[in-house]
Every structure is written in structure tokens, then in C-alpha cells.
Protein backbone atom coordinates (compact mmCIF):
# COMPACT_ATOMS: atom_id res chain seq x y z
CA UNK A 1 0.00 0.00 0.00
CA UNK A 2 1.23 3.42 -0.42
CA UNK A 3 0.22 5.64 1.52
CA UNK A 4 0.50 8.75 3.74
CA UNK A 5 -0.82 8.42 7.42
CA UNK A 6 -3.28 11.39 8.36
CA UNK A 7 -2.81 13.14 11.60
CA UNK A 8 -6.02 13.61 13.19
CA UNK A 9 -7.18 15.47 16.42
CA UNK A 10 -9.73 12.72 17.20
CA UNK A 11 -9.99 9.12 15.36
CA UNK A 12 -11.83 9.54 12.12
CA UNK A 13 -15.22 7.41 11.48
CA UNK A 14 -14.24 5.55 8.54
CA UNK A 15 -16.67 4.91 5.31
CA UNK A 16 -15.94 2.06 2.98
CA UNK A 17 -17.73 0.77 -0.13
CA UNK A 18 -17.09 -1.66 -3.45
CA UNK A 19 -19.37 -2.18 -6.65
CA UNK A 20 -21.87 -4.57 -6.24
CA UNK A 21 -26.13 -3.93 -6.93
CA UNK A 22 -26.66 -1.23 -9.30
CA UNK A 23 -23.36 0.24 -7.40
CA UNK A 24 -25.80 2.04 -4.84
CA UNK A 25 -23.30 1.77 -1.90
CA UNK A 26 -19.81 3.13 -4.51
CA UNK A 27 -22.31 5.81 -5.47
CA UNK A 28 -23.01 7.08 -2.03
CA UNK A 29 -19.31 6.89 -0.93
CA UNK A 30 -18.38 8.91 -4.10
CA UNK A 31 -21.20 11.35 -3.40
CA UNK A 32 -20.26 11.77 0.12
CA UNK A 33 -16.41 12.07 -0.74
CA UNK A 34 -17.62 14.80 -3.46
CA UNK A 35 -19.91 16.60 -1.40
CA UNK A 36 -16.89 17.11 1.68
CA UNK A 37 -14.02 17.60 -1.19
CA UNK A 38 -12.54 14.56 0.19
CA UNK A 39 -8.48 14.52 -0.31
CA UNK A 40 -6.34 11.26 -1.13
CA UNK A 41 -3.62 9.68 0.99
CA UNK A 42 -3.50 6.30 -0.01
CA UNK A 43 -3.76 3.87 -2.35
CA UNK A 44 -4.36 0.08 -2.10
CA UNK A 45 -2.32 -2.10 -4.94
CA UNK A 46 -4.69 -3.89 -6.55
CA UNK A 47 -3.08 -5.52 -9.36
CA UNK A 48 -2.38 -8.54 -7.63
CA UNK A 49 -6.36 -9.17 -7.73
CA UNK A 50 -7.35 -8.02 -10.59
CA UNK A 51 -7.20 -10.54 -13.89
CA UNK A 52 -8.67 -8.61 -16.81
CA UNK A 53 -11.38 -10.56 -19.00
CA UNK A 54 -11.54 -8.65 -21.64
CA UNK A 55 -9.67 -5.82 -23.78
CA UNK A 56 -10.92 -2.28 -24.70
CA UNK A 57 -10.63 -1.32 -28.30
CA UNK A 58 -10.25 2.51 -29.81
CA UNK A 59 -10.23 3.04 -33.40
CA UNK A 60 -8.43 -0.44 -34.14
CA UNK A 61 -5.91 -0.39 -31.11
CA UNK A 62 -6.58 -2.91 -28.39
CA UNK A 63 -5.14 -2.37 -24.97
CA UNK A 64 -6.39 -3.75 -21.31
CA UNK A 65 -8.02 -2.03 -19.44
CA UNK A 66 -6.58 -0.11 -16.23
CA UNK A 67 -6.05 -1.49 -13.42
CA UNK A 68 -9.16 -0.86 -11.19
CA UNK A 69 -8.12 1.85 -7.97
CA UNK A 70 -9.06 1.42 -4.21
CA UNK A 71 -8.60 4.90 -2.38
CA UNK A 72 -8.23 5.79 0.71
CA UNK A 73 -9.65 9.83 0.98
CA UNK A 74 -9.65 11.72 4.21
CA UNK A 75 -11.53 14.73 5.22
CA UNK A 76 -11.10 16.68 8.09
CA UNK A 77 -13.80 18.38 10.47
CA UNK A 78 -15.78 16.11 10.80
CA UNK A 79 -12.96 14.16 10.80
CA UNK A 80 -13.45 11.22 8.37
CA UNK A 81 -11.55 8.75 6.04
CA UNK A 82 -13.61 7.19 2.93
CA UNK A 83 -12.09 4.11 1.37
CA UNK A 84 -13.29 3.62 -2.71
CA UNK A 85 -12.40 0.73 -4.34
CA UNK A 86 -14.07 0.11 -8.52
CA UNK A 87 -12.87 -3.46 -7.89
CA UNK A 88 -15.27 -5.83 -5.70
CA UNK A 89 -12.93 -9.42 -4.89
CA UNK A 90 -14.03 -12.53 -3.83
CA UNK A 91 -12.33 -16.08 -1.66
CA UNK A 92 -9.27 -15.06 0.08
CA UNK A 93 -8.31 -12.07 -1.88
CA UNK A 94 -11.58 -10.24 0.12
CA UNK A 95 -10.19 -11.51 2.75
CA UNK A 96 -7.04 -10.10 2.10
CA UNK A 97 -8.28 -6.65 0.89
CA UNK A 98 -10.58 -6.01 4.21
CA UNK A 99 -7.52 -6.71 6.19
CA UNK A 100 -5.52 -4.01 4.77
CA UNK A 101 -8.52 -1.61 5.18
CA UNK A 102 -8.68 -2.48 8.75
CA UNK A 103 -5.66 -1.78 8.99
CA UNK A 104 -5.65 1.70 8.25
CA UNK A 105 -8.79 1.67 10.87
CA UNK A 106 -6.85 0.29 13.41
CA UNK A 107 -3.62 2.81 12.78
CA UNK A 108 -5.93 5.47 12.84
CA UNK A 109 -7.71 4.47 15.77
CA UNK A 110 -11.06 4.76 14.07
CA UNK A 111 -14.07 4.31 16.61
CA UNK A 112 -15.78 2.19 13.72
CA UNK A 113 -16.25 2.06 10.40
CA UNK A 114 -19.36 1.99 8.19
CA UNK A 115 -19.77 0.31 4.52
CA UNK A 116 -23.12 0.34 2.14
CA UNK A 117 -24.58 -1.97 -0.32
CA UNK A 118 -28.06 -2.59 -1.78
CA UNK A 119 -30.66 -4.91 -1.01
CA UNK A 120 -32.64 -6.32 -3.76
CA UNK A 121 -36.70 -6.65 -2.61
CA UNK A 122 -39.92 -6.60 -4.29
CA UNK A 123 -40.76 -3.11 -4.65
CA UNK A 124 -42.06 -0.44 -7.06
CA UNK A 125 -40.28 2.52 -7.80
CA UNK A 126 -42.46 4.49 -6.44
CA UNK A 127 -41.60 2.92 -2.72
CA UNK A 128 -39.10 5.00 -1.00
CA UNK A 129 -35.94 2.47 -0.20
CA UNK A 130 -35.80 0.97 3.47
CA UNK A 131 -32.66 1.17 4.63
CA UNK A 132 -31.68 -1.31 7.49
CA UNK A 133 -28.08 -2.20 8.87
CA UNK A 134 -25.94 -5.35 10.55
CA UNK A 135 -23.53 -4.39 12.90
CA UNK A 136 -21.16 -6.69 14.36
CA UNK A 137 -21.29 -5.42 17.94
CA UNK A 138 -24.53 -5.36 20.64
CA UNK A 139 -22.87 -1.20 21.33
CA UNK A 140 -23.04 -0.77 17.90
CA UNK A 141 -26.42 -1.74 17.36
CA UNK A 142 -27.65 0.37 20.16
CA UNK A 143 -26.51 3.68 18.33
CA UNK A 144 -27.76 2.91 14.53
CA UNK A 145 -31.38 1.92 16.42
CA UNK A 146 -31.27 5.36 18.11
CA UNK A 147 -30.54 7.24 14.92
CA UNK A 148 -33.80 5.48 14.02
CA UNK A 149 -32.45 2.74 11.60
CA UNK A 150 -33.36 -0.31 11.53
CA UNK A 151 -31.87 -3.52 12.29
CA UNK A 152 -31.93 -6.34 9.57
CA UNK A 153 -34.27 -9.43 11.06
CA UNK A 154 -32.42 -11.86 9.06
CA UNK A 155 -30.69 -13.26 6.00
CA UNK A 156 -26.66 -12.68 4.89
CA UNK A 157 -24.41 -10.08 3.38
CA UNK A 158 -21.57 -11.72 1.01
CA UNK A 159 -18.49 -10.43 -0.30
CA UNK A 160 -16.27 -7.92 1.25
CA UNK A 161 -18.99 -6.03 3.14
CA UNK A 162 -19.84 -9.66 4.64
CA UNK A 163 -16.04 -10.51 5.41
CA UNK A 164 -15.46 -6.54 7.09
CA UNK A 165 -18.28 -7.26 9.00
CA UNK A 166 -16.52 -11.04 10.53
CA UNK A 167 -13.20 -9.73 10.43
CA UNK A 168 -13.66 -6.35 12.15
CA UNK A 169 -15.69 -8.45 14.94
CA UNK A 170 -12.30 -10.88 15.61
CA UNK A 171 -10.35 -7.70 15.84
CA UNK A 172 -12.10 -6.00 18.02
CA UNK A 173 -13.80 -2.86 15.52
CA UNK A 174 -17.16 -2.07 15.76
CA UNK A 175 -18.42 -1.99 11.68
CA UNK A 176 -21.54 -2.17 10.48
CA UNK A 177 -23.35 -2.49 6.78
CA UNK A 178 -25.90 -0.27 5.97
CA UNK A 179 -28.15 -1.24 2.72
CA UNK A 180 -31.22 -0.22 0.94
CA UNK A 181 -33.68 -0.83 -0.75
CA UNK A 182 -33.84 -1.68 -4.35
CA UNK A 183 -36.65 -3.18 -6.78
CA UNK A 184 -35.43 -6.63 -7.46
CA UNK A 185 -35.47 -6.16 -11.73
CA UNK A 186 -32.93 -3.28 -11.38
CA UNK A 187 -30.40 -5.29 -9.56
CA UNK A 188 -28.23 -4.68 -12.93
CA UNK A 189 -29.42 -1.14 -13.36
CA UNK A 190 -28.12 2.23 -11.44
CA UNK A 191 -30.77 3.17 -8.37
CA UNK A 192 -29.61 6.75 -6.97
CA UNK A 193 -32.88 6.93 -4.69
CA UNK A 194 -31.01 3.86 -2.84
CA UNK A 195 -27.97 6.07 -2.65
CA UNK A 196 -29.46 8.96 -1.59
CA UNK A 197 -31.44 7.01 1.27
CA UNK A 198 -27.66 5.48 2.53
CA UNK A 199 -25.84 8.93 2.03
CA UNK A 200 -28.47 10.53 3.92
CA UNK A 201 -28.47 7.88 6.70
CA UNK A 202 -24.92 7.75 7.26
CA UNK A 203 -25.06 11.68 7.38
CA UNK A 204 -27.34 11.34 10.40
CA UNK A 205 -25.09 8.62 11.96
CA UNK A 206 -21.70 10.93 12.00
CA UNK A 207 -23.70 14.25 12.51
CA UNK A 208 -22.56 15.39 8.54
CA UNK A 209 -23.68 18.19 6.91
CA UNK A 210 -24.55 17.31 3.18
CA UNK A 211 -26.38 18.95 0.64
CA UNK A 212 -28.00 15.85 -1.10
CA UNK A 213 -29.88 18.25 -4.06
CA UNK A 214 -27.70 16.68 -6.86
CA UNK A 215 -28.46 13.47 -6.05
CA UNK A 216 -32.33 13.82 -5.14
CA UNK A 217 -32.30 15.20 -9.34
CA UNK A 218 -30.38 11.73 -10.39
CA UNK A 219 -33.16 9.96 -8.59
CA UNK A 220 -35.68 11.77 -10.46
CA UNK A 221 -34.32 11.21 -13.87
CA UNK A 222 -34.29 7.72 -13.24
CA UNK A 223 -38.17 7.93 -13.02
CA UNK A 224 -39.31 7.43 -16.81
CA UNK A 225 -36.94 4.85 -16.95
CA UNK A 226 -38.35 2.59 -14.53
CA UNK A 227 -41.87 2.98 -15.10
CA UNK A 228 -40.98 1.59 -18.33
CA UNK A 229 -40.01 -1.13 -17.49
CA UNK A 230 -42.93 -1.70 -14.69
CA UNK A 231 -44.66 -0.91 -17.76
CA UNK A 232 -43.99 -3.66 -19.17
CA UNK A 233 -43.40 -5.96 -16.27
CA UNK A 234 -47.27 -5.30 -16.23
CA UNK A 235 -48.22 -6.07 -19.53
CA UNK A 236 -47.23 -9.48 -18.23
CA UNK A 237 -48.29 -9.74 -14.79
CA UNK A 238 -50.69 -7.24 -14.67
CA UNK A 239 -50.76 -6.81 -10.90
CA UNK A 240 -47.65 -7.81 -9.51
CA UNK A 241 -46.29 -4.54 -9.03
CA UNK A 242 -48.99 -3.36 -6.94
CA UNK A 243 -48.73 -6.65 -5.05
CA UNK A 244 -45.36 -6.61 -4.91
CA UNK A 245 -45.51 -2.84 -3.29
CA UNK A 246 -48.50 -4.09 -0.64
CA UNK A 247 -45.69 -6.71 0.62
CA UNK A 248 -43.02 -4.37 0.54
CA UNK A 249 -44.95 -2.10 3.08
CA UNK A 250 -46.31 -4.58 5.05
CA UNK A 251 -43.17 -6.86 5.52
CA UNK A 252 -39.51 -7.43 6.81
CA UNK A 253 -37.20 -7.97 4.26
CA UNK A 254 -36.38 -11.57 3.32
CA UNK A 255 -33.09 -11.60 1.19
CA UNK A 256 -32.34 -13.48 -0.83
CA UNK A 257 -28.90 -15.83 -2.12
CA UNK A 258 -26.93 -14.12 -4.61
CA UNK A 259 -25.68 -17.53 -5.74
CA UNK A 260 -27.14 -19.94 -7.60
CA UNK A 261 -24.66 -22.84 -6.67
CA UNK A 262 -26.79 -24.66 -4.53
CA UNK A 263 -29.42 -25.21 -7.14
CA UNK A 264 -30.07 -28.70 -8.19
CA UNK A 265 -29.11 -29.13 -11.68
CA UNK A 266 -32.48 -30.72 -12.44
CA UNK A 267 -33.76 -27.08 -11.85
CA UNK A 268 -31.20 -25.34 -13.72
CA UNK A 269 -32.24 -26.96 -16.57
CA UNK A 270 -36.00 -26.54 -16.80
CA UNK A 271 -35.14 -22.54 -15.89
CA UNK A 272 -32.99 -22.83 -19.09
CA UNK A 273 -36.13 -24.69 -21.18
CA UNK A 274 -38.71 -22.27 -20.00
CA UNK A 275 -36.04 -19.16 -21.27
CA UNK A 276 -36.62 -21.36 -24.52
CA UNK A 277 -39.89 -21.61 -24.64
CA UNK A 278 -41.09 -18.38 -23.64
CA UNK A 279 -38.99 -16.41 -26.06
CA UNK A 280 -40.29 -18.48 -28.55
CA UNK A 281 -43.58 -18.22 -27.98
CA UNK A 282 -44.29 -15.28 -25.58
CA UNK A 283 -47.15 -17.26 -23.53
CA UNK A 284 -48.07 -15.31 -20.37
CA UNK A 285 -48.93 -18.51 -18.53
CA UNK A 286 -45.03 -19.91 -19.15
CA UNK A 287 -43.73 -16.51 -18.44
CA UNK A 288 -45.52 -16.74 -15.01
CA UNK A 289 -44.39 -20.19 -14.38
CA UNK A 290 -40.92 -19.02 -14.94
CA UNK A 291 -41.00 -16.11 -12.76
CA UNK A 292 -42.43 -18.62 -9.90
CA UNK A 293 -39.27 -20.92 -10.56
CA UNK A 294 -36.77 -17.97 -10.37
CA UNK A 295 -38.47 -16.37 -7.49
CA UNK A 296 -39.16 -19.80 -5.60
CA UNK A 297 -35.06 -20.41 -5.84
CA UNK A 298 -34.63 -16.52 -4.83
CA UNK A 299 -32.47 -16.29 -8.07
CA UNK A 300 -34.90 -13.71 -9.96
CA UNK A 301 -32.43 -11.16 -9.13
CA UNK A 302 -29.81 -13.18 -11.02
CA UNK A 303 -32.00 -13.15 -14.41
CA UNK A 304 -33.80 -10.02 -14.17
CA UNK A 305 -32.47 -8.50 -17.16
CA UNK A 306 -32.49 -11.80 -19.35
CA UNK A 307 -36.41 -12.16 -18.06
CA UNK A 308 -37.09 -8.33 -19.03
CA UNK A 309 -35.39 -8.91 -22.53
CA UNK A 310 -37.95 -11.19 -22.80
CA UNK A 311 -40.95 -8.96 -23.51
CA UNK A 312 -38.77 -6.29 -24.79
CA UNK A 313 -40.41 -4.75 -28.42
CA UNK A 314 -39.12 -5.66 -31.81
């Protein structure tokens, strides 16, 4: 890592956030870290995790791309440090990258640190995002339940926000995850009314003062967008939106795997033939019975945009 360690008057909370779910939690670090003119004083190495796929092209000339960045950015009353990072690992190299965040915690004597991430849920647009947390300390919950968030009743954060949470716990650092919100078909999509709800949470949490106008008018251009495609999510299930919404407001969140791994292969494969046979013949009744299937392995959020594509006009 090279970096430059901050003096501080008091420890700094620490923010921390990677790409994941329509990038809601990056988004809200970046906006934050834009808002406070954030400065940089360190930078994580991340070329030993990062194995490019693919190569970008420009006028003829292929190249890879760069190397993604992880920054550490510190601000100074409040006193703060924000950790960026475009590149979200998995296995022992998140293991590996937490570690050398916590790190910089523990030098800096950080009281805690906070990441953000999304929460796919069946939801309409028009729903403002819940935003609930898991801590990894009793204290810790205790303060995020009187800033008047709640906790999360159940289910599991993976990747690094999951291994921060373990980690920080065997060493001793209070962290928490705070997520929101998002309609489970834009799991592939940018949400900035889930980033606003996180940057405006974690604004109340370490007493920030943070103009959130430029973000609220994202949100709102997103708008025409979605009801397009809830336009035509209803042209095939003409009231699941609405239903979807009732449960939304009447319900804890349920969340669901991320993975498909653990899905018998008998199952795969019929998910594969009803793909087949719905884009060939566009029959409502399949399309329904294929929405059950991906919804009754909690994998929906895994297809969304292949199941939208679907219905999509010629």
C-alpha cells in the first residue's frame, strides 16, 4: 500500500464501499467524498487481484483495461476517512483486501467504520428504499437503532462487506453495513434513490452536513426509466407490481442468495427450457411459471435482465 498516514485530532469514522447492486453503496461513498471535497492519501495495490477478461478497443488499437483503484480519501472536520475501491474481490483475496482496510482503521484508531450496499426486494419505484443495517457489535447496534435505523431481522451479506463485518468483529472494531432498498429487476441497473437514502443515513449517523440536491435530481431522472419497465413488467403480470408494493410495506425484508450454486441441476435446466420456450412463444402462462421458478429459488435477481429482454419490443 502506499500511503501517507493522516494526523487527526480525534480518530476519524471511517466509510468504505465496493461495486456490487446497481453500485448504490460506490455511489453514495463517491457522493459523500464529493460533497466534503474529500483529499487522497493512499492507495491500495490492486493488481495482484485483478485478472482482466476482456480488452478495450479505440479506433483499431486494443489495450487492457486499467487497473481498477481502491482509495483511501480523508476529510477533516468532521474528521473522516472514505475508502473507494471500482474493484469488488471474492475467496481469500476479500479476505485479504478487508484486512488491509482495517488496517488503516486500526492505525488510525477509528471508533468504527461503516460500509453500504443494496438490497434487492420486491418493490415499485415508487416505494421510498428501506434502509436497514448489521452491525457486528450489541454497542453498535444500540446507536444505529437510536438514529432510528433499523436492524436487519435476518438473511446474509456476502463479499467484502460480509467478510469486514466477521473480520472487524475478531479484531475488536465495531463496523456495520448499511443497505437499501432496491426493486429486485434493477439489480443490474443504477438506483440513486437507494444512494441517496444510505448517504443521507450515514449523514445522520456521524452528525454530517450534506447537501444531497444533486443526487435527489439523479433519482428523479431515473423515473421514466423505470416505469418503463414496470410498464412492461405489467403487460405481463398485470398486478404484480402493486402486489409486490403491498408486501413491501407490510413486511420485513427476506433476502435473498446471490448464488445460484446450490441449485439442483435438475432445476437449472427446466429454468434454461422455460427461457426457450417463452422467447419463442411469448405465452403469459409460461412466463408466469418461470417467474415462480426464479423467485421460488430466490435467483430472480440473477436473471432479471435476461427475463425483461424477454418482452422487450421488436
Amino acid at each position: 500500500m502506499n500511503k501517507r498516514m493522516m494526523d487527526f485530532s480525534t480518530p476519524p469514522i471511517v466509510f468504505a464501499a465496493w461495486p456490487g447492486m446497481g453500485d448504490v453503496g460506490l455511489r453514495a461513498m463517491e457522493y459523500i467524498r464529493s460533497e466534503v471535497d474529500a483529499h487522497l492519501f493512499a492507495e491500495l495495490d490492486m493488481s495482484a487481484f485483478y485478472s482482466p477478461q476482456e480488452v478495450v478497443v479505440e479506433e483499431g488499437l486494443a489495450r487492457f483495461p486499467e487497473i481498477p483503484k481502491s482509495l483511501f480519501l480523508e476529510h477533516h472536520n468532521p474528521n473522516m476517512v472514505i475508502f473507494e475501491s471500482t474493484l469488488q474481490v471474492g475467496g481469500e483475496d476479500a479476505i485479504t483486501v478487508t484486512e488491509a482496510v482495517l488496517d488503516v482503521v486500526r492505525k488510525l484508531k477509528a471508533p468504527r467504520i461503516y460500509t453500504a450496499a443494496a438490497l434487492p426486494y420486491p418493490m415499485s419505484y415508487k416505494s421510498q428504499p428501506k434502509v436497514f443495517f448489521a452491525a457486528n457489535k450489541k454497542n453498535v447496534i444500540n446507536k444505529l437503532s437510536s438514529k432510528g435505523v433499523e436492524p436487519m431481522p435476518e438473511g446474509f451479506i456476502s463479499g467484502p462487506n460480509g467478510v469486514l463485518l466477521g473480520i472487524a468483529a475478531s479484531q475488536n472494531i465495531e463496523a456495520a453495513c448499511i443497505v437499501a432498498t432496491i426493486p429486485s429487476y434493477a439489480t443490474g441497473l443504477p438506483y440513486p434513490k437507494a444512494s441517496l437514502a444510505i448517504v443521507k443515513t450515514l449523514a445522520a449517523i456521524a452528525d454530517i452536513a450534506i447537501s444531497t440536491q444533486e443526487l435527489e435530481e439523479q433519482a428523479s431522472s431515473y423515473e421514466e426509466s423505470y416505469e418503463q419497465i414496470e410498464e412492461r413488467l405489467r403487460q405481463v403480470f398485470p398486478n404484480m407490481i402493486e402486489e409486490e408494493e403491498e408486501f413491501f410495506e407490510g413486511m420485513p425484508p427476506s433476502p435473498k442468495p446471490e448464488k445460484d450454486d446450490n441449485i439442483p441441476e435438475v432445476v437449472m435446466k427446466k429454468i434454461e427450457k422455460l427461457f426457450r420456450e417463452v422467447a419463442k412463444s411469448k405465452n403469459r402462462e409460461q412466463a408466469s411459471e418461470l417467474k415462480q421458478e426464479l423467485d421460488k429459488w430466490g435467483v430472480f435477481d440473477l436473471y432479471e435482465k435476461r427475463f425483461l429482454d424477454l418482452f422487450k419490443e421488436e
